[in-house]
C-alpha atoms as a PDB file:
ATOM      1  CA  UNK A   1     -20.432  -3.420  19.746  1.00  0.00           C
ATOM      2  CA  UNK A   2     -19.853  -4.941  16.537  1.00  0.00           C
ATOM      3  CA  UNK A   3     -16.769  -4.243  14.272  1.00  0.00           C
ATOM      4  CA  UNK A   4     -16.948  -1.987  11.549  1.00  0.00           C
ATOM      5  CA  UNK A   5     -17.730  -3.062   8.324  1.00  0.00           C
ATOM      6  CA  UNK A   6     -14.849  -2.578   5.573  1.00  0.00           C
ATOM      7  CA  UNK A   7     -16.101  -1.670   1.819  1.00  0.00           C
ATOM      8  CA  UNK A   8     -15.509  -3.584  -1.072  1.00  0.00           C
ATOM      9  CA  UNK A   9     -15.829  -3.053  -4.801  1.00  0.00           C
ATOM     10  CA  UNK A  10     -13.996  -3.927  -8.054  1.00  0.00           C
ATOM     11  CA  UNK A  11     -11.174  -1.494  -8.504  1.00  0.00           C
ATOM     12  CA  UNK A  12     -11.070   0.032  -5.999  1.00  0.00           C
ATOM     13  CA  UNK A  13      -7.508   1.229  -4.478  1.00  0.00           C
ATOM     14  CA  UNK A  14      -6.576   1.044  -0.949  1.00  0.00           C
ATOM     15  CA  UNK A  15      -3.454   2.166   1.453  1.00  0.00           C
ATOM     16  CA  UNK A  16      -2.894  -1.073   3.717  1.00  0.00           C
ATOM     17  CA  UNK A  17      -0.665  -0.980   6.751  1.00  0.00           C
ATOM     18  CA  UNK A  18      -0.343  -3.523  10.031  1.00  0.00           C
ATOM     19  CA  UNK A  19       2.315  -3.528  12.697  1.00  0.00           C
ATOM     20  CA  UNK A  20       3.471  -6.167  14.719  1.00  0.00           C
ATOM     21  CA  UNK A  21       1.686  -7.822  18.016  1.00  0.00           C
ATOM     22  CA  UNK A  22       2.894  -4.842  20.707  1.00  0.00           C
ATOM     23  CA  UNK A  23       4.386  -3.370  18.355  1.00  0.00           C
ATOM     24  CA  UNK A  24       7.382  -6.406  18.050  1.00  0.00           C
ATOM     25  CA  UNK A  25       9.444  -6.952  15.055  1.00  0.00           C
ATOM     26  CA  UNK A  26       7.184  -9.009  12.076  1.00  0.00           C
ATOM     27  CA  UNK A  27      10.917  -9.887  10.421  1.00  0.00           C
ATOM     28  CA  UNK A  28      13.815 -11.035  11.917  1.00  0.00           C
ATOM     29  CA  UNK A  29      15.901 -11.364   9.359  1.00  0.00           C
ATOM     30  CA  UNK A  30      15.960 -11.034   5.274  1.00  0.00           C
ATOM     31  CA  UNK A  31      14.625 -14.761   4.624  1.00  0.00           C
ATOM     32  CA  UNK A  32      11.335 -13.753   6.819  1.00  0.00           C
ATOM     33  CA  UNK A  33      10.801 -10.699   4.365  1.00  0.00           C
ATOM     34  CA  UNK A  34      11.667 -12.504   1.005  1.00  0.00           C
ATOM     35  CA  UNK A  35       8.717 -15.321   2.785  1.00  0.00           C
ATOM     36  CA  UNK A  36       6.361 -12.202   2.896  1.00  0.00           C
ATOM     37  CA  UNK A  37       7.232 -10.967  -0.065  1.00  0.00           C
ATOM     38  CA  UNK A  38       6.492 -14.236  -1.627  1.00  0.00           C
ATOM     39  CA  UNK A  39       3.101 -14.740   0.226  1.00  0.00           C
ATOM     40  CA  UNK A  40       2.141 -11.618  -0.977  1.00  0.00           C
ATOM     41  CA  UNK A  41       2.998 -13.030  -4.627  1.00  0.00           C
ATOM     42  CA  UNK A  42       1.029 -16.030  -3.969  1.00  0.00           C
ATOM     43  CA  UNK A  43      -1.982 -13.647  -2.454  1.00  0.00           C
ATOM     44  CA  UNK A  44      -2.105 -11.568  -5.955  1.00  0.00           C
ATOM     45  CA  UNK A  45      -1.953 -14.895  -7.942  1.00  0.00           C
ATOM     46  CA  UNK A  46      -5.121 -15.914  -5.812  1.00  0.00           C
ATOM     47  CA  UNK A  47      -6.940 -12.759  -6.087  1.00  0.00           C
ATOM     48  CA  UNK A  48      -5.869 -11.261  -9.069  1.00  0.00           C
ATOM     49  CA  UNK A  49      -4.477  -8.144  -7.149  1.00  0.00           C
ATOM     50  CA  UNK A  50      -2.027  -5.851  -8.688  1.00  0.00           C
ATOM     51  CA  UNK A  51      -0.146  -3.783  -6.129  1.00  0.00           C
ATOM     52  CA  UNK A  52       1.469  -0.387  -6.781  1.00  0.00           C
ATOM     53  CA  UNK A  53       3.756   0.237  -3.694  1.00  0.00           C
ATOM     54  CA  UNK A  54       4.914  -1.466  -0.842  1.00  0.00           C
ATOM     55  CA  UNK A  55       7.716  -1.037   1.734  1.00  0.00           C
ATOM     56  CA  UNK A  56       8.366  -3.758   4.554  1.00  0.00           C
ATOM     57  CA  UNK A  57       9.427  -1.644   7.934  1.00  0.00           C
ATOM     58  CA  UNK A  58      10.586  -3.766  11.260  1.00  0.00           C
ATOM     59  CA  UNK A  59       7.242  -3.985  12.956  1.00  0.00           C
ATOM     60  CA  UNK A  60       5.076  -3.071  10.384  1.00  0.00           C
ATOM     61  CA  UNK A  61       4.421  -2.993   6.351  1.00  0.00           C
ATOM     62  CA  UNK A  62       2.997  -1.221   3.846  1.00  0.00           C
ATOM     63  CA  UNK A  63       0.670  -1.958   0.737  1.00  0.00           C
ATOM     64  CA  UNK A  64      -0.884  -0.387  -1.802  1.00  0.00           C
ATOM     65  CA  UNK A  65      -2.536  -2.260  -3.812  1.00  0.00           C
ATOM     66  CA  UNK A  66      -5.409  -2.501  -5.821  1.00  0.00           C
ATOM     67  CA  UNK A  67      -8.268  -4.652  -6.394  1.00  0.00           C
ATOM     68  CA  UNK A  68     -10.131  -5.740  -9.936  1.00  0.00           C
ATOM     69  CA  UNK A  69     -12.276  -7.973  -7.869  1.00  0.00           C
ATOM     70  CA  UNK A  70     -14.039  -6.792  -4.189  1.00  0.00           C
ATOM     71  CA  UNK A  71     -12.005  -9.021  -2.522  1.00  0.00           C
ATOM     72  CA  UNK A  72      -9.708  -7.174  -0.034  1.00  0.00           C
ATOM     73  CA  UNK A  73     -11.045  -8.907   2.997  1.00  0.00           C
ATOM     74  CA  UNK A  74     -10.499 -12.452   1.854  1.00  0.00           C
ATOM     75  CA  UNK A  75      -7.204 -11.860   0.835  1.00  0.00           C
ATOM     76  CA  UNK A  76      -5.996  -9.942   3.430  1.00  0.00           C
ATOM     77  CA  UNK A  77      -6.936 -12.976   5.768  1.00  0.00           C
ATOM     78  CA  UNK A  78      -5.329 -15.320   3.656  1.00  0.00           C
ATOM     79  CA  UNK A  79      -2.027 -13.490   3.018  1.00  0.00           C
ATOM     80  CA  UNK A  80      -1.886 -12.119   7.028  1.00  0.00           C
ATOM     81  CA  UNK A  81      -2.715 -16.211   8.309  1.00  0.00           C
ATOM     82  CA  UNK A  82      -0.379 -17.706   5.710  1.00  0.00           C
ATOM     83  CA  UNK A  83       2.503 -15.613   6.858  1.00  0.00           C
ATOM     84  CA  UNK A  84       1.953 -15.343  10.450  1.00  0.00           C
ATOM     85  CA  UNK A  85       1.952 -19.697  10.208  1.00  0.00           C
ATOM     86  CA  UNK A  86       5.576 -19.279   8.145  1.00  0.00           C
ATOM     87  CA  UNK A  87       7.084 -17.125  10.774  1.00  0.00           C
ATOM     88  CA  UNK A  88       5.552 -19.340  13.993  1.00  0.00           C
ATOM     89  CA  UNK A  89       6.742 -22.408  12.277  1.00  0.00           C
ATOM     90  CA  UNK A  90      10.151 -20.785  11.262  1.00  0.00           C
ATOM     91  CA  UNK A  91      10.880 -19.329  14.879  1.00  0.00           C
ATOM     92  CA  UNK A  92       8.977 -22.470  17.070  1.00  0.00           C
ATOM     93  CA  UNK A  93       6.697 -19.526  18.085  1.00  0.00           C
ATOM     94  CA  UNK A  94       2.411 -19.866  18.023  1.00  0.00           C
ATOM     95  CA  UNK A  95      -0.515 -16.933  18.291  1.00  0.00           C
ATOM     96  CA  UNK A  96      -0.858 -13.727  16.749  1.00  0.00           C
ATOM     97  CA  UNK A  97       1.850 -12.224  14.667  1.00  0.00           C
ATOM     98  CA  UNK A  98       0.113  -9.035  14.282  1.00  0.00           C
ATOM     99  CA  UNK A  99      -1.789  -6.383  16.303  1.00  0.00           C
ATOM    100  CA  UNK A 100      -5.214  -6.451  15.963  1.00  0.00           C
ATOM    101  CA  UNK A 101      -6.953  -5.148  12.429  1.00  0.00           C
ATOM    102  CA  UNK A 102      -4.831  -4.064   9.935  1.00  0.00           C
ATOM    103  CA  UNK A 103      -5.899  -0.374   8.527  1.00  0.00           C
ATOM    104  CA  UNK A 104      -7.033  -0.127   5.168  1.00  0.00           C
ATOM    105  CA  UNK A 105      -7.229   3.760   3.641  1.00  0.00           C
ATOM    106  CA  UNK A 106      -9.379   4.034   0.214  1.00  0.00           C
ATOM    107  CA  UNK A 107      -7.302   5.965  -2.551  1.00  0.00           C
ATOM    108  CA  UNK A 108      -8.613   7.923  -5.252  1.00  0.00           C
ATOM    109  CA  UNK A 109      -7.031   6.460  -8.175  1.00  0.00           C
ATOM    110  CA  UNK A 110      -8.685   9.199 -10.823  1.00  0.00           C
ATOM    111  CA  UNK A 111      -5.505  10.916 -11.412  1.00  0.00           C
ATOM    112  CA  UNK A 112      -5.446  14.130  -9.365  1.00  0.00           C
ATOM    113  CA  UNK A 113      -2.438  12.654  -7.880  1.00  0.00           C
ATOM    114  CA  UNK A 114      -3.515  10.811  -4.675  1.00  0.00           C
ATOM    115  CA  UNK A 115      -2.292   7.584  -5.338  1.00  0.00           C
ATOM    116  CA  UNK A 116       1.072   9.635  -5.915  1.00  0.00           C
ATOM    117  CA  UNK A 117       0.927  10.902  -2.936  1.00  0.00           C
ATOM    118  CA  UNK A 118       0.362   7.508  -1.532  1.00  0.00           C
ATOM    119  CA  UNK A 119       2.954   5.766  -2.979  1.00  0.00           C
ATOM    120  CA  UNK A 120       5.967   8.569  -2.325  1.00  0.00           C
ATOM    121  CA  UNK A 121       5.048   8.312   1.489  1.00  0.00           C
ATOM    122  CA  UNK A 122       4.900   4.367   1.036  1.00  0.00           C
ATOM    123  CA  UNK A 123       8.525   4.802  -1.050  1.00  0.00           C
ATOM    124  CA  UNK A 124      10.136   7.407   1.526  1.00  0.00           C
ATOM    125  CA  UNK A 125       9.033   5.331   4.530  1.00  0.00           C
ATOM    126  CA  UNK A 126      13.077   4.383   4.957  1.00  0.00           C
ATOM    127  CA  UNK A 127      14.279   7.788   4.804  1.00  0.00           C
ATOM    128  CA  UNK A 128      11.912   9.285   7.720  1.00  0.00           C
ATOM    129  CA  UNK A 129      12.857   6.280   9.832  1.00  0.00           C
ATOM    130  CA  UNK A 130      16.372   7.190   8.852  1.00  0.00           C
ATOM    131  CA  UNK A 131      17.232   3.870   7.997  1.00  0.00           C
ATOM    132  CA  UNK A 132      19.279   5.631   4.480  1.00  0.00           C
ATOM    133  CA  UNK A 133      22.082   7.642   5.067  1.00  0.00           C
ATOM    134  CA  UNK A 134      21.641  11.298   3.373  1.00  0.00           C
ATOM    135  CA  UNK A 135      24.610   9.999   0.805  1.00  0.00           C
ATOM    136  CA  UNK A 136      22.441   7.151  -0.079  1.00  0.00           C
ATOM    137  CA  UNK A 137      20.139   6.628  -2.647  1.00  0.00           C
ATOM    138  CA  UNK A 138      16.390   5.391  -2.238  1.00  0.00           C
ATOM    139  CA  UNK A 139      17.277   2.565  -4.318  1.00  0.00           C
ATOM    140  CA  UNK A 140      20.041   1.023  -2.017  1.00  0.00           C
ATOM    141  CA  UNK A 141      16.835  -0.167   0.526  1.00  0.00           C
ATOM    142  CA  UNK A 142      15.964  -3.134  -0.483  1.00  0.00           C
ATOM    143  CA  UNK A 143      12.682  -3.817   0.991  1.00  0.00           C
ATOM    144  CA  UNK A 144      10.382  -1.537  -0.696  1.00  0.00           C
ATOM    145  CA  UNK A 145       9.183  -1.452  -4.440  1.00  0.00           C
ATOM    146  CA  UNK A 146      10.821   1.011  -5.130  1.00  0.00           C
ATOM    147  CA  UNK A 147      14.160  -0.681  -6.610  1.00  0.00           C
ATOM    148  CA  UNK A 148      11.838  -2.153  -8.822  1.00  0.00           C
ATOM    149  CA  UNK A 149      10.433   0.252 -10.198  1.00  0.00           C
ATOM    150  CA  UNK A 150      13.305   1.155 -11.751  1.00  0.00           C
ATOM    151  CA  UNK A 151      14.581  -2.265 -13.474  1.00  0.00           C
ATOM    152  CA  UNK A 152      13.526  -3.525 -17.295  1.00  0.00           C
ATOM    153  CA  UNK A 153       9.848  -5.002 -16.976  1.00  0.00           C
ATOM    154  CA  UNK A 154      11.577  -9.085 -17.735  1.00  0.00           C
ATOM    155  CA  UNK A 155      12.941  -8.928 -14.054  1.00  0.00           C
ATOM    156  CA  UNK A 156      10.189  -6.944 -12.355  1.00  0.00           C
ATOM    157  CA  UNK A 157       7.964  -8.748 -10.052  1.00  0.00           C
ATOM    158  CA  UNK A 158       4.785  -9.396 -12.460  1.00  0.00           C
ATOM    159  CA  UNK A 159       2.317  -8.775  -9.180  1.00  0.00           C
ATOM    160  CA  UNK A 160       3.767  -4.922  -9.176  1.00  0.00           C
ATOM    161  CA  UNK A 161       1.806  -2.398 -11.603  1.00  0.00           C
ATOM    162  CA  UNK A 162       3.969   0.746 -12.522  1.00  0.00           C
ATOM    163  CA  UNK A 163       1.925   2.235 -15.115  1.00  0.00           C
ATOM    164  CA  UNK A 164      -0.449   4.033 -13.669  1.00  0.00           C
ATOM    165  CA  UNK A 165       2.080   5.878 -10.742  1.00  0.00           C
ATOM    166  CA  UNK A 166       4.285   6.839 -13.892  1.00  0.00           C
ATOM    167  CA  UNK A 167       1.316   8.153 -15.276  1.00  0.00           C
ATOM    168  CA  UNK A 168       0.785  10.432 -12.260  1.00  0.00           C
ATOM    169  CA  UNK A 169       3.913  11.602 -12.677  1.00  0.00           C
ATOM    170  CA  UNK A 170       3.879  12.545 -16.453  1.00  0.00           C
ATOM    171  CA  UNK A 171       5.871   9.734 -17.490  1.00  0.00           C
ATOM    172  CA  UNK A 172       4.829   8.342 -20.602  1.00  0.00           C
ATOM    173  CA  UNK A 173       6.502   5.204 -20.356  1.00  0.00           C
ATOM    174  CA  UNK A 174       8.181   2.503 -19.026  1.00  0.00           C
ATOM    175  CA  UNK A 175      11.531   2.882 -20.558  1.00  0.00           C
ATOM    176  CA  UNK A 176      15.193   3.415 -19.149  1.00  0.00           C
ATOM    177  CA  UNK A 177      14.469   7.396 -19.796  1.00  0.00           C
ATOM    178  CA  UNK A 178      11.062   7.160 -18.282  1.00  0.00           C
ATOM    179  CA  UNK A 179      13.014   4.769 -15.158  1.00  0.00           C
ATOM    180  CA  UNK A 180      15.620   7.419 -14.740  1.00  0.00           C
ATOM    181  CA  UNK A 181      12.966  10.154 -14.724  1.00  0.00           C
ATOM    182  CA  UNK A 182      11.389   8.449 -12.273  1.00  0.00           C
ATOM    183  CA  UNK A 183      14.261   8.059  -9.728  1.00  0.00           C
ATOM    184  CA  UNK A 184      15.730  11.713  -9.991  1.00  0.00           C
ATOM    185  CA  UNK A 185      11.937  13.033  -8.951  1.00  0.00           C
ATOM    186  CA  UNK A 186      11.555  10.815  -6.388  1.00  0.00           C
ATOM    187  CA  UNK A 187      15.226  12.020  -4.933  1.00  0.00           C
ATOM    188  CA  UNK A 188      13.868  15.649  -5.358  1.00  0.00           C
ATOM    189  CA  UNK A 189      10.673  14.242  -3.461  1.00  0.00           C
ATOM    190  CA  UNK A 190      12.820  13.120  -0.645  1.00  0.00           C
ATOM    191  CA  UNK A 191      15.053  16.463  -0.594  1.00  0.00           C
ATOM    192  CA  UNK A 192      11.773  18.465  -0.451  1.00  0.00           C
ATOM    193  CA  UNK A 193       9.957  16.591   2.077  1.00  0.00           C
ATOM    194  CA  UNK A 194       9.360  17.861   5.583  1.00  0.00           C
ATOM    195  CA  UNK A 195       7.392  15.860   8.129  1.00  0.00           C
ATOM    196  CA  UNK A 196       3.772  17.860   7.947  1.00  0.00           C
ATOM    197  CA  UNK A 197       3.793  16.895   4.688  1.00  0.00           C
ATOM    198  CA  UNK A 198       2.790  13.961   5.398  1.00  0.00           C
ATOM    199  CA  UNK A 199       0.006  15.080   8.360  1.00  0.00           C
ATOM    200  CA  UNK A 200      -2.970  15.086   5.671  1.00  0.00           C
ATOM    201  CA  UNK A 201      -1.931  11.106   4.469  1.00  0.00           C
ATOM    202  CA  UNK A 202      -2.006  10.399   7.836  1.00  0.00           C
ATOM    203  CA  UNK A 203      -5.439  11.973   8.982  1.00  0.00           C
ATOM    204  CA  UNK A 204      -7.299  10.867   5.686  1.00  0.00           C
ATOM    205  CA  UNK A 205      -6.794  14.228   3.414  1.00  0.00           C
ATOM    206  CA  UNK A 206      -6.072  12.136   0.610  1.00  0.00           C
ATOM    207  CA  UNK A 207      -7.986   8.831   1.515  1.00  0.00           C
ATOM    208  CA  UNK A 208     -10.580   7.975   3.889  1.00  0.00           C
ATOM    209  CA  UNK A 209     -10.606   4.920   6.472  1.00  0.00           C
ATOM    210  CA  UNK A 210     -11.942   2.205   4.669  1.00  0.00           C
ATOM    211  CA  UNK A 211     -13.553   0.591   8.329  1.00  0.00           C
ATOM    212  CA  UNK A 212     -16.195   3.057   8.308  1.00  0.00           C
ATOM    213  CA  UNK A 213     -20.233   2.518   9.186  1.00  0.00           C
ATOM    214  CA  UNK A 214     -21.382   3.809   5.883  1.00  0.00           C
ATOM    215  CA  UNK A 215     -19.998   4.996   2.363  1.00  0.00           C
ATOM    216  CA  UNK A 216     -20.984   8.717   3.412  1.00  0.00           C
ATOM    217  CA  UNK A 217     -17.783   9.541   4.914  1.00  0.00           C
ATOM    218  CA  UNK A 218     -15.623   8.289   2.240  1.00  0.00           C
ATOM    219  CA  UNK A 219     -17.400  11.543   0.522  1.00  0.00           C
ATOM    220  CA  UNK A 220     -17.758  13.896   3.433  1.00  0.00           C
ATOM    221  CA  UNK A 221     -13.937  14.054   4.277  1.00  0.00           C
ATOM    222  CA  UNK A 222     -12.772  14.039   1.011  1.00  0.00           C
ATOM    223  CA  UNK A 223     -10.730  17.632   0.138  1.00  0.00           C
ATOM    224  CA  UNK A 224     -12.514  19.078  -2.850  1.00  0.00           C
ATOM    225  CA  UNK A 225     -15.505  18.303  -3.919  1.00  0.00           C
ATOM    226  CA  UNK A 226     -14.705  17.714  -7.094  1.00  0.00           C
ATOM    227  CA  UNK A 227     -12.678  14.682  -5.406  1.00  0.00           C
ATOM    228  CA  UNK A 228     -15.335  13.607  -3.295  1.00  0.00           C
ATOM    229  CA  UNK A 229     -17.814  13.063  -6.403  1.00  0.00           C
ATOM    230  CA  UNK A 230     -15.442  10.927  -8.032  1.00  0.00           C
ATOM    231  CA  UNK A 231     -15.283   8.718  -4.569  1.00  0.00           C
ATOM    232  CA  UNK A 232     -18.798   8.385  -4.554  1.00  0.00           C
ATOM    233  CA  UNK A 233     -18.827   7.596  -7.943  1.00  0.00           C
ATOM    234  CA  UNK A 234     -16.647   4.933  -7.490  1.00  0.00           C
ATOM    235  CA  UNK A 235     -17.364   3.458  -4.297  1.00  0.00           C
ATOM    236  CA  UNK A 236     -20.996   4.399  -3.263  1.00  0.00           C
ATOM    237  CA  UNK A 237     -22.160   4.435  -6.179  1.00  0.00           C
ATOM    238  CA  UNK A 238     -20.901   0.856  -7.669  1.00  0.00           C
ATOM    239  CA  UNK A 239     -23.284  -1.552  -8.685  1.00  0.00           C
ATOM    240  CA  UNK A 240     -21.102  -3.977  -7.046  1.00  0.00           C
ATOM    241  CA  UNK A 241     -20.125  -2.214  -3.810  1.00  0.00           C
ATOM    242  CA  UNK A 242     -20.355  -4.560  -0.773  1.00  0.00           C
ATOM    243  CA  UNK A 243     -19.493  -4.286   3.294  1.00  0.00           C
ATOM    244  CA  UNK A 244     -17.979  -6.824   4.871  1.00  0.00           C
ATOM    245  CA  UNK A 245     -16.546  -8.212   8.422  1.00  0.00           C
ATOM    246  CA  UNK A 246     -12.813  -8.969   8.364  1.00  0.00           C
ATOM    247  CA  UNK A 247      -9.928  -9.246  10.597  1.00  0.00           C
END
């Protein structure tokens, strides 16, 4: 049986995640995540992605990112390849870095608050794999996006989009107020949280699997129907909607 085909179309928004080769470590050390970090810089120069979140776990990572160009499948085999040739030339190792496909989730970036949703689990990744101390801030992980969030635009990562998250969040701006805003909701976020919150990311409440047969189910599971529309709008809909093989 043939793989599923993964949709494609300009804008669209998607949750990425893929874990190491049985579930081994993809980082060994801080200089293998600052070479991801900067293949994934090189990847957005390429393909003209702009990503909103991302947090870089032991054995696995996290992206979301969006794309003004249907191109998700070509540049998630150029950023995954690139990478897993760094680390086997770095560590005298050879074959697969990671396990199998990566998942892709779509996102409904309308602003009804999914990609919020999306981006605190992606941001609070650390804290459920206790990996912050309660007296610690979000801030002091360094391997997510969100300690850059919260510096002056100059010395932000120019790949990383923060406008349209703060917009989500009623923050009008990108200014040391609108920063600070930012940080003390997202440590009320991480107060609040308990673990089922998370159960309807997980199972597609707020996205769909983007590896699906047809464009149909990004609709049919989608919560409210107003929501669903707006998928279908802007997926099944697009002039410029395509399916395509990947990894």
């Amino acid at each position: 049986m043939g793989r599923k085909l993964r949709v494609q179309y300009p804008g669209a928004i998607y949750h990425v995640m893929n874990r190491g080769d049985r579930r081994e470590p993809i980082f060994h050390d801080d200089l293998d995540r600052q070479r991801f970090l900067a293949t994934l810089a090189e990847a957005c120069v390429k393909t003209d992605w702009q990503v909103h979140a991302w947090c870089l776990m032991g054995n696995h990572f996290h992206l979301v990112v969006e794309t003004p160009q249907s191109n998700l499948v070509a540049g998630m085999k150029w950023l995954l390849g690139t990478y897993t040739g760094r680390f086997n030339r770095r560590h005298k190792l050879f074959g697969h870095l990671f396990s199998g496909r990566y998942k892709a989730l779509v996102v409904d970036g309308s602003g009804n608050g999914y990609l919020k949703s999306v981006c605190d689990y992606v941001h609070l990744n650390p804290v459920r794999a206790k990996l912050l101390t309660p007296e610690e801030p979000l801030c002091a992980f360094s391997w997510s996006s969100f300690p850059e969030y919260l510096k002056v635009p100059g010395r932000r990562v120019p790949w990383l989009r923060v406008d349209r998250l703060f917009g989500e969040m009623s923050i009008p701006q990108d200014t040391p107020a609108g920063r600070r805003q930012f940080a003390v909701r997202m440590e009320e976020r991480r107060a609040q949280e308990a673990e089922g919150d998370w159960k309807a990311v997980r199972r597609g409440w707020c996205l769909e699997k983007v590896s699906v047969p047809s464009l149909f189910n990004l609709c049919f599971f989608h919560p409210l129907c107003a929501a669903r529309k707006a998928v279908c709008s802007s997926a099944s809909m697009h002039p410029s909607a395509t399916f395509a093989q990947s990894i």
